[in-house]
Structure formats: structure tokens, C-alpha cells
C-alpha atoms as a PDB file:
ATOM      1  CA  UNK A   1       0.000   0.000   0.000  1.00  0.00           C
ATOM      2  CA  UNK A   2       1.256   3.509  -0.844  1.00  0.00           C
ATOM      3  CA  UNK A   3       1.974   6.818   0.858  1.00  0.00           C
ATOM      4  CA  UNK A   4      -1.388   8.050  -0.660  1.00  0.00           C
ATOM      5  CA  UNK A   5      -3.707   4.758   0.015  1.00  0.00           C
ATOM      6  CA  UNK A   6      -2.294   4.896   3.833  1.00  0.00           C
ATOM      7  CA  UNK A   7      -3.521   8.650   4.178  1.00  0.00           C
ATOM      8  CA  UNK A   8      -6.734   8.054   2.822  1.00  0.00           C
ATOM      9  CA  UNK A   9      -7.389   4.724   5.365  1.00  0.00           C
ATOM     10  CA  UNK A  10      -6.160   7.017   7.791  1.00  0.00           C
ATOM     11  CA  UNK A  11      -8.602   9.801   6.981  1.00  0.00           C
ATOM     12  CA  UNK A  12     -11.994   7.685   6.878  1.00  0.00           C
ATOM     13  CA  UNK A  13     -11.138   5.995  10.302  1.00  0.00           C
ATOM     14  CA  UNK A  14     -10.707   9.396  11.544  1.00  0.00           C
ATOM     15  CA  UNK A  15     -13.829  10.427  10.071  1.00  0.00           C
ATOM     16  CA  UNK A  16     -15.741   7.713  11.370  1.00  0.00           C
ATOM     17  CA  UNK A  17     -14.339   8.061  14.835  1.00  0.00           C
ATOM     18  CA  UNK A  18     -15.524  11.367  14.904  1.00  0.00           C
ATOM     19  CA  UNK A  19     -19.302  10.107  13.639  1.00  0.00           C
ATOM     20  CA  UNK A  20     -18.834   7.501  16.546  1.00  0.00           C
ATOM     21  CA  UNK A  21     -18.265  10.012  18.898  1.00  0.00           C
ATOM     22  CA  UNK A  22     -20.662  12.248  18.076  1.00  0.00           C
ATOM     23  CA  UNK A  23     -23.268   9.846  17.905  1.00  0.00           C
ATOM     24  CA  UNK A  24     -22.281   8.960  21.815  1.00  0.00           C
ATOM     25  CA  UNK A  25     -22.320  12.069  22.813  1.00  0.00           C
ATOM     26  CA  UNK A  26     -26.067  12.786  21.413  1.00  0.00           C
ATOM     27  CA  UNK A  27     -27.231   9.510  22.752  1.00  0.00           C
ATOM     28  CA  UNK A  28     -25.691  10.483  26.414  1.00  0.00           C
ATOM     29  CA  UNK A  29     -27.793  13.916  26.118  1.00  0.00           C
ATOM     30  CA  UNK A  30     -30.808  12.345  24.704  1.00  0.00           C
ATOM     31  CA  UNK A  31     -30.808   9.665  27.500  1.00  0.00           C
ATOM     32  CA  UNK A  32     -32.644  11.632  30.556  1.00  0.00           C
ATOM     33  CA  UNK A  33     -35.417  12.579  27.503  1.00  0.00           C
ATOM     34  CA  UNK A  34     -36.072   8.953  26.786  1.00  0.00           C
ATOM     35  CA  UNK A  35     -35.646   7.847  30.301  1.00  0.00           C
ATOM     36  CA  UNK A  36     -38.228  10.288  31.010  1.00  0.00           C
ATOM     37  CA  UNK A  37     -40.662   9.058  28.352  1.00  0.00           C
ATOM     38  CA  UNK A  38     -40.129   5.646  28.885  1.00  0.00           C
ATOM     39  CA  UNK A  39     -40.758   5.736  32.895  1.00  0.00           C
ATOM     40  CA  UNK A  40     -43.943   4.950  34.403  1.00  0.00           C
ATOM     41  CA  UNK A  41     -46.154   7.828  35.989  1.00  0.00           C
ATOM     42  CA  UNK A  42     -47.772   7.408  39.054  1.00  0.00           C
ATOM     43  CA  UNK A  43     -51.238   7.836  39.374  1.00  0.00           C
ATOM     44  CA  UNK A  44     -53.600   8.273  42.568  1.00  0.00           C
ATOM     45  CA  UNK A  45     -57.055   6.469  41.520  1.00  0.00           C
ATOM     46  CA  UNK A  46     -58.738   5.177  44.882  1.00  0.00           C
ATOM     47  CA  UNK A  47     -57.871   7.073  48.550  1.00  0.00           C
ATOM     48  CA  UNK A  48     -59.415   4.573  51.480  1.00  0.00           C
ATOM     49  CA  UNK A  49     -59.464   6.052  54.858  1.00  0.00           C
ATOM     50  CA  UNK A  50     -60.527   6.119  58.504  1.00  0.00           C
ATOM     51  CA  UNK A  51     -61.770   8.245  60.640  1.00  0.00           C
ATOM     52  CA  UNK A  52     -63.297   8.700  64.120  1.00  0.00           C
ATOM     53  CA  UNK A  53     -64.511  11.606  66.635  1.00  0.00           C
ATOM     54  CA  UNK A  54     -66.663  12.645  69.279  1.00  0.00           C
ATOM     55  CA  UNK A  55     -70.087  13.516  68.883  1.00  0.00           C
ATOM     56  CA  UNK A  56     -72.420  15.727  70.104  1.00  0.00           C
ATOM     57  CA  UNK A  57     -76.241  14.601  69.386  1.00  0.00           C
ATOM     58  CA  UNK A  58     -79.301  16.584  69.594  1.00  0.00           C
ATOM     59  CA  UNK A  59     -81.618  13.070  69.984  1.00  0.00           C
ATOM     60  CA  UNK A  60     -85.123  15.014  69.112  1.00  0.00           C
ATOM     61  CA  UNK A  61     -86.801  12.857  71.920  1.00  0.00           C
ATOM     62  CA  UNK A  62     -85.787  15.616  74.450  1.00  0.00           C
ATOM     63  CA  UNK A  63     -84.148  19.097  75.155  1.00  0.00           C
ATOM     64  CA  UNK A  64     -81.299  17.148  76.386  1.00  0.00           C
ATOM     65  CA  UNK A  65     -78.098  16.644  74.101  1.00  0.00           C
ATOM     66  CA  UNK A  66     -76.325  13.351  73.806  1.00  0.00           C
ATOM     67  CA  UNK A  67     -72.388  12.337  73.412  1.00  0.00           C
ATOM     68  CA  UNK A  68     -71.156   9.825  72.456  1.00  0.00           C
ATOM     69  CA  UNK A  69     -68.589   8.799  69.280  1.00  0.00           C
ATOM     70  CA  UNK A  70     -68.878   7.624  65.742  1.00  0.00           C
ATOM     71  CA  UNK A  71     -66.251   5.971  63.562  1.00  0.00           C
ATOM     72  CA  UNK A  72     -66.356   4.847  60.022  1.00  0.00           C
ATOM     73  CA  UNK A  73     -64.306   4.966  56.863  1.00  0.00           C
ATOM     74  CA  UNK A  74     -65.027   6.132  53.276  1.00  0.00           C
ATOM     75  CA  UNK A  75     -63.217   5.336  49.612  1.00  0.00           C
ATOM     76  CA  UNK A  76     -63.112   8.244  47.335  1.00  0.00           C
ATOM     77  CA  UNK A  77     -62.339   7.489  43.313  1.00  0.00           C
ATOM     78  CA  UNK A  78     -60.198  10.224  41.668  1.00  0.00           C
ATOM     79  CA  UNK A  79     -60.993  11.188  37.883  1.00  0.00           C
ATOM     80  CA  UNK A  80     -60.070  13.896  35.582  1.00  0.00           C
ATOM     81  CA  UNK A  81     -62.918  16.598  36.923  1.00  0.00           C
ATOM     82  CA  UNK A  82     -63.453  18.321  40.227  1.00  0.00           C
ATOM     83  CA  UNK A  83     -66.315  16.279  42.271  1.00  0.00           C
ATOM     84  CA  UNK A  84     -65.168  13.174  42.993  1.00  0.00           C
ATOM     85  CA  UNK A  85     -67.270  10.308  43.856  1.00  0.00           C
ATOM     86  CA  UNK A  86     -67.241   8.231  46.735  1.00  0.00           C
ATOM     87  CA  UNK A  87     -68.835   5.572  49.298  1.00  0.00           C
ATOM     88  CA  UNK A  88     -68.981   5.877  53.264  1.00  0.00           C
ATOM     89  CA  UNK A  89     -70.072   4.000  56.360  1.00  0.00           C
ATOM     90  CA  UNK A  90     -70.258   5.248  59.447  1.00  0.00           C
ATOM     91  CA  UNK A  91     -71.270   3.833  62.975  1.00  0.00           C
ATOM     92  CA  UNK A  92     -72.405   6.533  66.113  1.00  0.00           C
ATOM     93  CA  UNK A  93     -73.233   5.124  69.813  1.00  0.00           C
ATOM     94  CA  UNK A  94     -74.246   7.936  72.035  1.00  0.00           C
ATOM     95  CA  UNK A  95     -75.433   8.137  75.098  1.00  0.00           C
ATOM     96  CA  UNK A  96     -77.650  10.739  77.321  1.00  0.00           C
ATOM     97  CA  UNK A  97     -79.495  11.365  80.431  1.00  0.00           C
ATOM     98  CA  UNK A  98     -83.205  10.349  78.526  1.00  0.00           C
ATOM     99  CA  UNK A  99     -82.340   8.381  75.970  1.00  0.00           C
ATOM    100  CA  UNK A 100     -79.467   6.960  74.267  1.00  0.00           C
ATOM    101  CA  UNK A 101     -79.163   6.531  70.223  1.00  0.00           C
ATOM    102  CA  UNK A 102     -77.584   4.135  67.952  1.00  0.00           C
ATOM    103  CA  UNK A 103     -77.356   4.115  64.442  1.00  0.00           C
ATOM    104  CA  UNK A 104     -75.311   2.139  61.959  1.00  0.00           C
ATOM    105  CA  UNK A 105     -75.543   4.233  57.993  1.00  0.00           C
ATOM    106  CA  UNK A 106     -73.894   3.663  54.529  1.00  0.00           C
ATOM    107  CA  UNK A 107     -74.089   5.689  51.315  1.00  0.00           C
ATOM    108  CA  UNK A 108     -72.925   7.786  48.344  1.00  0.00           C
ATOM    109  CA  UNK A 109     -70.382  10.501  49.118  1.00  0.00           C
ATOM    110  CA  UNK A 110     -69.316  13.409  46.885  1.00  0.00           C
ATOM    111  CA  UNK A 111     -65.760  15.483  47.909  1.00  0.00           C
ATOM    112  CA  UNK A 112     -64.136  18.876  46.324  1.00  0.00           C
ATOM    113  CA  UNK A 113     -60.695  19.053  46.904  1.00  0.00           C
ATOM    114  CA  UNK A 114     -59.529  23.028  47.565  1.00  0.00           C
ATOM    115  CA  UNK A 115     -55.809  22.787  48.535  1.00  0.00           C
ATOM    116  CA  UNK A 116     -55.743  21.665  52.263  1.00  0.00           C
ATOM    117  CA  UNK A 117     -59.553  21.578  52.773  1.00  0.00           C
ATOM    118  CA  UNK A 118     -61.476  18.791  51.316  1.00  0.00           C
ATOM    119  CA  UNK A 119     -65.521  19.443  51.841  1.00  0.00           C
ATOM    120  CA  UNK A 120     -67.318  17.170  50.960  1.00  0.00           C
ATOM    121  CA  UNK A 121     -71.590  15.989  51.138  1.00  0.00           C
ATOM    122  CA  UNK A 122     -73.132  12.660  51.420  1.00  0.00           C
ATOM    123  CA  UNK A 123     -76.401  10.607  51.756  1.00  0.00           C
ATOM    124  CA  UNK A 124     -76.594   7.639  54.280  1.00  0.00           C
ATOM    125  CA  UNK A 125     -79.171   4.900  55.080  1.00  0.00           C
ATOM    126  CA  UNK A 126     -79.282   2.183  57.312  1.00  0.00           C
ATOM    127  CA  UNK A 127     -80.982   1.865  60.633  1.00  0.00           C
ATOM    128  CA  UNK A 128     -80.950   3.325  63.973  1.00  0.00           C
ATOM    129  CA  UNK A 129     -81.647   2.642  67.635  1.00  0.00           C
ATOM    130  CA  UNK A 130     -83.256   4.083  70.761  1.00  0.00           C
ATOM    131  CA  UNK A 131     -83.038   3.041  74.087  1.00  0.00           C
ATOM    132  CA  UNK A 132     -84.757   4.788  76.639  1.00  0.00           C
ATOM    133  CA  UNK A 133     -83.109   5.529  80.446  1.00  0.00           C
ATOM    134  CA  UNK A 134     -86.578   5.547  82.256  1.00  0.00           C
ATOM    135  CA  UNK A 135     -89.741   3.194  82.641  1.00  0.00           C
ATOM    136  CA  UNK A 136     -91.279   3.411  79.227  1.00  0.00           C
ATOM    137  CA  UNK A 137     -94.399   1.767  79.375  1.00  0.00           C
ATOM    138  CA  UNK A 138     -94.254   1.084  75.334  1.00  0.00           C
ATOM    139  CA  UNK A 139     -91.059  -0.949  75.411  1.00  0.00           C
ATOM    140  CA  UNK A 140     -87.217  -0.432  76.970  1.00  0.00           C
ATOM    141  CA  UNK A 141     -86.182   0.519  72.781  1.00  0.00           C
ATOM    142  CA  UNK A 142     -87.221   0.830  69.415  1.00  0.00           C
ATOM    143  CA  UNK A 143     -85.699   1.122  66.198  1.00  0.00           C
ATOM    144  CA  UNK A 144     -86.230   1.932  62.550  1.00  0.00           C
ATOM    145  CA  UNK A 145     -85.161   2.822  59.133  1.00  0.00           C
ATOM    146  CA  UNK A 146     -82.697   6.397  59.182  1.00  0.00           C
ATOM    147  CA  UNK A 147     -81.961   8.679  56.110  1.00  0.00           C
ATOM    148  CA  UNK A 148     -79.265  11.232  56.736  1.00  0.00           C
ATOM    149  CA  UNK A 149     -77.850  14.025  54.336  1.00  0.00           C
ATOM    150  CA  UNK A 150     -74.684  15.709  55.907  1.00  0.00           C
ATOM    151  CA  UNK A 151     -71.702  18.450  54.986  1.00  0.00           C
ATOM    152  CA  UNK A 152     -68.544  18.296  56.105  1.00  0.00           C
ATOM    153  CA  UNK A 153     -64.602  18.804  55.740  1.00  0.00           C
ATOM    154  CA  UNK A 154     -61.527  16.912  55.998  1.00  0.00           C
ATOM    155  CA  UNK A 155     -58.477  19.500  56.642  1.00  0.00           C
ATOM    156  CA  UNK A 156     -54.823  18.417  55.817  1.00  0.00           C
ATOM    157  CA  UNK A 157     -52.459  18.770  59.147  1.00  0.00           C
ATOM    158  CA  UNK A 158     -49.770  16.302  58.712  1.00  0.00           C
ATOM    159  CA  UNK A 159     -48.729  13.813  55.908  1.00  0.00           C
ATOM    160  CA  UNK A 160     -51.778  11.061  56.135  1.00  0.00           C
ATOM    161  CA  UNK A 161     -54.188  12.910  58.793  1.00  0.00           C
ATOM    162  CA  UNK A 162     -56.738  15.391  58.580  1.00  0.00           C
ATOM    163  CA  UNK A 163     -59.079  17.395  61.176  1.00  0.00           C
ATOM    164  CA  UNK A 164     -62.771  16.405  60.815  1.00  0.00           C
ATOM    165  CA  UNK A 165     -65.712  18.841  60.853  1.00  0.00           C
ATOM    166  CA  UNK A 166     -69.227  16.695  60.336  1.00  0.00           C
ATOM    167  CA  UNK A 167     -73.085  17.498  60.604  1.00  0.00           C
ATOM    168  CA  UNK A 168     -75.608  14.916  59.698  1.00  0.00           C
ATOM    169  CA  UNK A 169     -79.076  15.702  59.959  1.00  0.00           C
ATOM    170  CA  UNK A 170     -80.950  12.290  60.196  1.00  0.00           C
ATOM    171  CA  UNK A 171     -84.919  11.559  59.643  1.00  0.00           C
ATOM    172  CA  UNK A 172     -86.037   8.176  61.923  1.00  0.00           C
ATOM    173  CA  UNK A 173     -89.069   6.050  60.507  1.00  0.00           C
ATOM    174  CA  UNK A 174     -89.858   4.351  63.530  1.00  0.00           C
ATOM    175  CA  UNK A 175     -93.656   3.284  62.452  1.00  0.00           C
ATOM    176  CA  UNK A 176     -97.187   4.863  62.012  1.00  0.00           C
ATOM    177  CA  UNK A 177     -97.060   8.390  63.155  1.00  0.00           C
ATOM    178  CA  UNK A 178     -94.008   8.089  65.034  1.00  0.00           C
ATOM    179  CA  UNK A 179     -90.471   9.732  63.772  1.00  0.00           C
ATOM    180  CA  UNK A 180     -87.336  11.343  64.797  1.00  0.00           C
ATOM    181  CA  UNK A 181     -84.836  13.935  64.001  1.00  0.00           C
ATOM    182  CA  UNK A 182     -81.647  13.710  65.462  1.00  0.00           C
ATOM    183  CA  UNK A 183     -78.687  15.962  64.573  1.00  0.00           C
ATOM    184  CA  UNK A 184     -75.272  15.037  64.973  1.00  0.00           C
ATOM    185  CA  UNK A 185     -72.242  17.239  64.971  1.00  0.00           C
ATOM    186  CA  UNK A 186     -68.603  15.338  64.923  1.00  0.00           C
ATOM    187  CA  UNK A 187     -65.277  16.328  65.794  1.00  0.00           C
ATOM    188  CA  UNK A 188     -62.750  14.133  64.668  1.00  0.00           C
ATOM    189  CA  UNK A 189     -59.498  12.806  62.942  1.00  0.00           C
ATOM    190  CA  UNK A 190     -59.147  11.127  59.586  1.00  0.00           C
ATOM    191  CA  UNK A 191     -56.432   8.951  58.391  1.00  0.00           C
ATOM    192  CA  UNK A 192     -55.671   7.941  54.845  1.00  0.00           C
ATOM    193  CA  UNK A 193     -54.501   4.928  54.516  1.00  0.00           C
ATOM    194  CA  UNK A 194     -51.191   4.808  52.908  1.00  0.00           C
ATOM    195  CA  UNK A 195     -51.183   1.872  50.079  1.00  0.00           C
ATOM    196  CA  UNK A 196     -48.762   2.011  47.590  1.00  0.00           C
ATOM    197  CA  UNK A 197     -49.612   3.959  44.640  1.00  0.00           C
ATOM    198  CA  UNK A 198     -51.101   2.331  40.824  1.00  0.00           C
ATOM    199  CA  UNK A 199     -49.093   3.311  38.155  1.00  0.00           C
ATOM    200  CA  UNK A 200     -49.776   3.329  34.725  1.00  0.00           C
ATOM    201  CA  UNK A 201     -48.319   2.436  31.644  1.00  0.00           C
ATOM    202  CA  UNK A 202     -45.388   3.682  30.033  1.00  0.00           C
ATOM    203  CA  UNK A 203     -45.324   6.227  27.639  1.00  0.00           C
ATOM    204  CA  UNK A 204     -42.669   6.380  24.798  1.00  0.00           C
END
């Protein structure tokens, strides 16, 4: 091979080097791109969570109030627009100086998210209880069918927990000509239940 053939070889190594390394170089700068497309993003679909307070019951069966507690949990499903959908059961046991009320309720449950407060409405059924502290000459309880609209708001404090501000009003069908009204105000905590989060698929 002469002077002249050996330059040339020399020269299209060279130039393919160069392509090599350029082509390296893009690849390492295109890399955090493609990584980024080709991860999977995390998505929050379903939040369950607990909660529990103390309540404070206006019983409708006499001027005086009840106390007592109520606990219950709730899943809320998250989708693209603002209102989002939910289910919640709750169980109350109060007691007072006349009478002491029980109910037991489950139902839909709607909740708009507005930074750290989460309000939120619902509609319960399910049946509730009365026992009464003195000689009735009826019977020593009763108990019927309950509906129960109520407001509230779940406010973010630390990581998982929230304060919990709750009013239910509740309508009692206890038979023929015989109802009740209780009202129940709650004070409470709620905790979300950390599970690990769904992800969906990957984009590229």
C-alpha cells in the first residue's frame, strides 16, 4: 500500500471516529429525555381512609343533648374533573341522660378538593336505635329505618391525617305516626390509609 492509500485509510477511520463520537455524545444527552418518556407515571385512583370523633347529638326525643362517638371509613375514586365520587359508612353510639341513640348508615359521598380543605356531602341509610333511660311503658327501645344528608370537611395537618368537621341531619321512621330527628355534629381525625400507589403504563 502507498503513501497516498495509507492517508486516505487514515482519513476515513478518523472520520468515522468522529461520527462515533458524536453519535455517543447525542445519545448520552438524549438519555434523561427517553428515560423520562419511557418511565412509568404514578397515578392516585382510589384514597381509602378512617376516621373517628366525638359527637355531640341533639336526639329530638328531648331538650337534652347526647355524646357519644362515631367511627367509620369512606373510599373516594379520583378522575379527571373536580367532584369526585365516593362511598362511606359510618357507625355513632351515644349516650344521654333520657335516651341513648344508635345508628349504623352507609351511602354515596361526593368530595371537592380546595388545597388543604377537602368538603365534601353525602347521603346515608341504614338503621338506627333508641333506648330509653326511664320506665317506658311502650317498650325499653325501638328502632327503625334512618336517612341522613350531611356536609362536612376533611383538613390536611400532617402527611396522612386530617381534622374532621361533620353534621348529619338524620330523619327516623320508627312506624305509624311516630319519627325522629336527630342531629349530629362530629369532631374528629381522619387517616388515609397509605397503600402504595397504581401506576400506569409507560409512555414512549
Amino acid at each position: 500500500m502507498n503513501d497516498a492509500s495509507r492517508c486516505s485509510e487514515k482519513l476515513r477511520r478518523h472520520r468515522l471516529l468522529r461520527g462515533a463520537a458524536r453519535a455517543a455524545l447525542a445519545l448520552v444527552a438524549c438519555t434523561p429525555a427517553l428515560h423520562a418518556q419511557a418511565t412509568t407515571t404514578a397515578s392516585k385512583t382510589t384514597d381509602v381512609s378512617v376516621f373517628a370523633g366525638f359527637s355531640s347529638v341533639t336526639p329530638d326525643y328531648s331538650e337534652q343533648r347526647d355524646s357519644g362517638f362515631t367511627f367509620g371509613g369512606n373510599a373516594t375514586r379520583y378522575f379527571k374533573f373536580p367532584v369526585k365520587p365516593g362511598i362511606e359508612t359510618r357507625f355513632t353510639l351515644s349516650h344521654g341522660p333520657i335516651v341513648n341513640e344508635n345508628f349504623f348508615l352507609v351511602g354515596p359521598r361526593a368530595q371537592y378538593d380546595i388545597k388543604r380543605f377537602h368538603p365534601y356531602a353525602d347521603f346515608l341509610f341504614g338503621r338506627g336505635s333508641i333506648g330509653y333511660n326511664f320506665a317506658n311503658p311502650t317498650n325499653a327501645s325501638s328502632g327503625g329505618f334512618v336517612k341522613s344528608p350531611g356536609i362536612g370537611v376533611d383538613i390536611d395537618v400532617f402527611r396522612n391525617f386530617q381534622v374532621k368537621l361533620d353534621y348529619q341531619h338524620e330523619m327516623w321512621n320508627l312506624g305509624t305516626n311516630y319519627s325522629l330527628s336527630p342531629n349530629v355534629v362530629t369532631f374528629g381525625v381522619t387517616w388515609h390509609i397509605p397503600f402504595k400507589q397504581k401506576y400506569d403504563h409507560a409512555m414512549h
